[in-house]
C-alpha atoms as a PDB file:
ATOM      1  CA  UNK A   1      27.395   0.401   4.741  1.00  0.00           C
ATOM      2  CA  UNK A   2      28.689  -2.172   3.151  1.00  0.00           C
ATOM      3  CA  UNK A   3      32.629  -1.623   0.943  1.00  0.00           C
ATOM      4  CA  UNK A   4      32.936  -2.206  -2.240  1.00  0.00           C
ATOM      5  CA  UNK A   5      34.457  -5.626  -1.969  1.00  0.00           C
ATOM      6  CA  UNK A   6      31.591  -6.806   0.149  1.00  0.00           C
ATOM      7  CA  UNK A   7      29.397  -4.708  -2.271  1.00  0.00           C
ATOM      8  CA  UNK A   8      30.546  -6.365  -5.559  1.00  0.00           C
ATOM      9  CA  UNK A   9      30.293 -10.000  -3.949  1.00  0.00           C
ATOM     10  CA  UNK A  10      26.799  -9.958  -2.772  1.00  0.00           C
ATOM     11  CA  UNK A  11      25.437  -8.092  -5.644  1.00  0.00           C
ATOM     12  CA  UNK A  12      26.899 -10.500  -7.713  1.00  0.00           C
ATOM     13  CA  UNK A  13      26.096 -13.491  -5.999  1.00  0.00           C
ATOM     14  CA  UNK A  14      22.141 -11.479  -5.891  1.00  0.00           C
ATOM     15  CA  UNK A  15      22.201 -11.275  -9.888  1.00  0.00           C
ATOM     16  CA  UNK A  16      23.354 -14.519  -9.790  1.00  0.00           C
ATOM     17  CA  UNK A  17      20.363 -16.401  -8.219  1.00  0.00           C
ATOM     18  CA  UNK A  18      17.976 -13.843  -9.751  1.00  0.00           C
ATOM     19  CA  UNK A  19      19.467 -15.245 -13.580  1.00  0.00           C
ATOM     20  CA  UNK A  20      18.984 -18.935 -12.625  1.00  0.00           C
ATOM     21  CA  UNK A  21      15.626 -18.182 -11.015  1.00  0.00           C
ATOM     22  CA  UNK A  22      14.723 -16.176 -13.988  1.00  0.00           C
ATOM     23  CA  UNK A  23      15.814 -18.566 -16.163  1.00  0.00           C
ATOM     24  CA  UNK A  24      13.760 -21.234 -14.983  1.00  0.00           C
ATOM     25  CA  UNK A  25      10.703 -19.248 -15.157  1.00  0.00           C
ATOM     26  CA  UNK A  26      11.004 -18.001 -18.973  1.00  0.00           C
ATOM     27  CA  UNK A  27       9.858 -21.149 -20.939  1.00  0.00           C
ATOM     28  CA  UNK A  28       6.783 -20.564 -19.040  1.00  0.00           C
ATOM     29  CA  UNK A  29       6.302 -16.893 -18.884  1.00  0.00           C
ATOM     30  CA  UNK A  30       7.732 -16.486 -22.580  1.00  0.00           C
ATOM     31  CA  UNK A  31      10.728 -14.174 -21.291  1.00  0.00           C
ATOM     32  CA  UNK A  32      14.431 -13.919 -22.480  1.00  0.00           C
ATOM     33  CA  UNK A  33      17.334 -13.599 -20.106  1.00  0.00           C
ATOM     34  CA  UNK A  34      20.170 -11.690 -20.909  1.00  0.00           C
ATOM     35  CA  UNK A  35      22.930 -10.907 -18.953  1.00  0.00           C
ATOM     36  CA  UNK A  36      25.601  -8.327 -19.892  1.00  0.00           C
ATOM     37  CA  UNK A  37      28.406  -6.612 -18.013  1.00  0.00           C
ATOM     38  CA  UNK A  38      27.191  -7.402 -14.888  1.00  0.00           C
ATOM     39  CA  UNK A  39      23.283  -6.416 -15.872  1.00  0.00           C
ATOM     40  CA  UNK A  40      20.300  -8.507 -17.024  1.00  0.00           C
ATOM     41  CA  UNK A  41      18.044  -8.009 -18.889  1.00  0.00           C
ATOM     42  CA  UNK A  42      14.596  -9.038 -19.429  1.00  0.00           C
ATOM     43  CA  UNK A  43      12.706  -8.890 -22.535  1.00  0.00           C
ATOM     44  CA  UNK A  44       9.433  -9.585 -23.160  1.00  0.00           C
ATOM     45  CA  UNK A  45       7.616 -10.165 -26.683  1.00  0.00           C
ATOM     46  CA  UNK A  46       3.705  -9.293 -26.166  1.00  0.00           C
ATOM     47  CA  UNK A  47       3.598  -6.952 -25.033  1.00  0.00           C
ATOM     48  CA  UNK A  48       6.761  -5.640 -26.226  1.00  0.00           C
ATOM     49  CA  UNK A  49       8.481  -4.441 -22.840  1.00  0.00           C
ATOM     50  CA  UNK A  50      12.210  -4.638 -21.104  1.00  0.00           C
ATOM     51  CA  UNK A  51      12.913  -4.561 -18.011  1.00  0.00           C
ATOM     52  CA  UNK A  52      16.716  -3.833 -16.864  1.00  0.00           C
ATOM     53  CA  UNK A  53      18.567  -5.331 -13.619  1.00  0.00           C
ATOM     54  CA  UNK A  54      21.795  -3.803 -12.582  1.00  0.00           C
ATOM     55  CA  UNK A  55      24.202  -3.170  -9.592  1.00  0.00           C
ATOM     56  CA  UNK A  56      25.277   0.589  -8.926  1.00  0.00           C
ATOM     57  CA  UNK A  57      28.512   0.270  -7.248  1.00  0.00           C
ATOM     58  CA  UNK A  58      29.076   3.686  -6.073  1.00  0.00           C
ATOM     59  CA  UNK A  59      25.733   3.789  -4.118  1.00  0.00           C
ATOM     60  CA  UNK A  60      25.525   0.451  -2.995  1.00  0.00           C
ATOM     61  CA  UNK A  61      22.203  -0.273  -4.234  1.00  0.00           C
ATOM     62  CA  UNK A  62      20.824  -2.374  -7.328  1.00  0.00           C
ATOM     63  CA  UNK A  63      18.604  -0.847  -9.481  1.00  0.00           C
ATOM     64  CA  UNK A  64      16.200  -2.142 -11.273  1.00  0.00           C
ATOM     65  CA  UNK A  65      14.084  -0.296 -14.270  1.00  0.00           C
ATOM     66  CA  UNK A  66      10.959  -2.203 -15.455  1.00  0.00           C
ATOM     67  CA  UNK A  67       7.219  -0.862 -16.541  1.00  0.00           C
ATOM     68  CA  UNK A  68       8.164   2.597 -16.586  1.00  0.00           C
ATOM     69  CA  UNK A  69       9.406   2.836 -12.911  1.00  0.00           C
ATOM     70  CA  UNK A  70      12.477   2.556 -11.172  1.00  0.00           C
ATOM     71  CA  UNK A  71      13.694   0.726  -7.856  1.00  0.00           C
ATOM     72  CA  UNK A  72      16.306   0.966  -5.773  1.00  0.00           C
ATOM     73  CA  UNK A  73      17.250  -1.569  -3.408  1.00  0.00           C
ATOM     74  CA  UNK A  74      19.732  -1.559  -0.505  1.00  0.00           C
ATOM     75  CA  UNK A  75      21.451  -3.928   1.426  1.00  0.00           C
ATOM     76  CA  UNK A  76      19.853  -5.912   4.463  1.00  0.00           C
ATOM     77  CA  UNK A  77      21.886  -7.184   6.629  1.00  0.00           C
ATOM     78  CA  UNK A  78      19.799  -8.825   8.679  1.00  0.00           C
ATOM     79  CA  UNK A  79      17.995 -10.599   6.040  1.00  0.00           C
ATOM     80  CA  UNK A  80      21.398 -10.881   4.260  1.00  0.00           C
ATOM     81  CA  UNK A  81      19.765  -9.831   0.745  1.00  0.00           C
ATOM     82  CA  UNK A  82      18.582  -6.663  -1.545  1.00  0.00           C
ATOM     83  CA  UNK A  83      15.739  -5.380  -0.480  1.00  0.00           C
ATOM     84  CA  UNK A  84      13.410  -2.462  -1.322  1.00  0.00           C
ATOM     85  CA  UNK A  85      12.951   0.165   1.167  1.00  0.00           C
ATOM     86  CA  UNK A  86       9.468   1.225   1.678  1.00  0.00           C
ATOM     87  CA  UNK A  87       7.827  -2.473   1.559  1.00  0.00           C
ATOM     88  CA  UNK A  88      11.012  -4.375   1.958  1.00  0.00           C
ATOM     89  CA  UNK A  89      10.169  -6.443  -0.822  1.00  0.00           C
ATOM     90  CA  UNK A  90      13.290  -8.934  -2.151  1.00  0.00           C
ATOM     91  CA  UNK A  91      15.109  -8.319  -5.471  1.00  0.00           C
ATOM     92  CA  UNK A  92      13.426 -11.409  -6.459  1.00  0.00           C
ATOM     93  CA  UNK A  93       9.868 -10.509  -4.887  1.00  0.00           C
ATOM     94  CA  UNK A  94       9.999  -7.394  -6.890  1.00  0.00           C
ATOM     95  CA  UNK A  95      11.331  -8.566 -10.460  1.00  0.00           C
ATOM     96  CA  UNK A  96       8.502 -11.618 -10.175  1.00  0.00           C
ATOM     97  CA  UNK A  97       5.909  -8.777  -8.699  1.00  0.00           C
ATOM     98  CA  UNK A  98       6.850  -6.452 -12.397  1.00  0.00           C
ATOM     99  CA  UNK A  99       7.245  -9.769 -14.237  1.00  0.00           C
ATOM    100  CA  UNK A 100       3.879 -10.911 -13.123  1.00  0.00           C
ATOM    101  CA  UNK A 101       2.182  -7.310 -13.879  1.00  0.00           C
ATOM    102  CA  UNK A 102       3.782  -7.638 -17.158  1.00  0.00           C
ATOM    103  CA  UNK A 103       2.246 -11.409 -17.866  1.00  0.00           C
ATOM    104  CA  UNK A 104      -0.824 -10.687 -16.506  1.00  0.00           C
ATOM    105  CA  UNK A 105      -0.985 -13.091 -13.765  1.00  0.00           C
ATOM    106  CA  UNK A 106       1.474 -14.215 -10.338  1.00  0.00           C
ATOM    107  CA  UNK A 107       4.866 -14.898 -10.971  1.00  0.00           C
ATOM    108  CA  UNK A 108       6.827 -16.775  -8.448  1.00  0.00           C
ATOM    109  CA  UNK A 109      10.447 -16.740  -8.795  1.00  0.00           C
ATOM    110  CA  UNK A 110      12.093 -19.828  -7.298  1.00  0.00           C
ATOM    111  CA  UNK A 111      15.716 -20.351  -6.197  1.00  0.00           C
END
């Protein structure tokens, strides 16, 4: 498991790349990006929905809360990135995967 150090710089480095990649996807997929105290957010106009992104220090994990569901994803370190346990989907496999369902169509998050 990783320390909270290690924890705190690769979750933040994670949110990092998952804000630029979002970022660059929002003009298309009419999305804002909003990142607060180490936690984005994603909010969509129509259909009205927001979607939350946000490390949880004590347990290692980030979470992520987004068409009524939650996800919890825990370190890999052989893939050196978040991932989710059951289908070991990527933090940024699984926001474009919600993001998409949201839309209405694939959403592929690059960067």
């Amino acid at each position: 498991m990783l320390d909270e150090l290690q924890f705190r710089d690769r979750a933040d480095e994670a949110m990092m790349r998952l804000k630029k990649a979002l970022e660059a996807a929002s003009d298309r997929y009419e999305f804002e990006v909003d990142s607060s105290q180490g936690a984005l957010a994603i909010e969509f106009e129509d259909p009205p929905a927001k979607f939350v992104v946000s490390p949880n220090s004590p347990v290692r994990q980030i979470w992520v809360s987004a068409r009524v569901k939650s996800f919890k994803l825990d370190w890999d370190p052989e893939r050196a990135e978040f991932v989710l346990p059951g289908d070991k989907r990527s933090l940024r496999e699984l926001i474009g995967g919600v993001v998409g369902e949201q839309w209405g169509e694939e959403v592929v998050l690059i960067g």
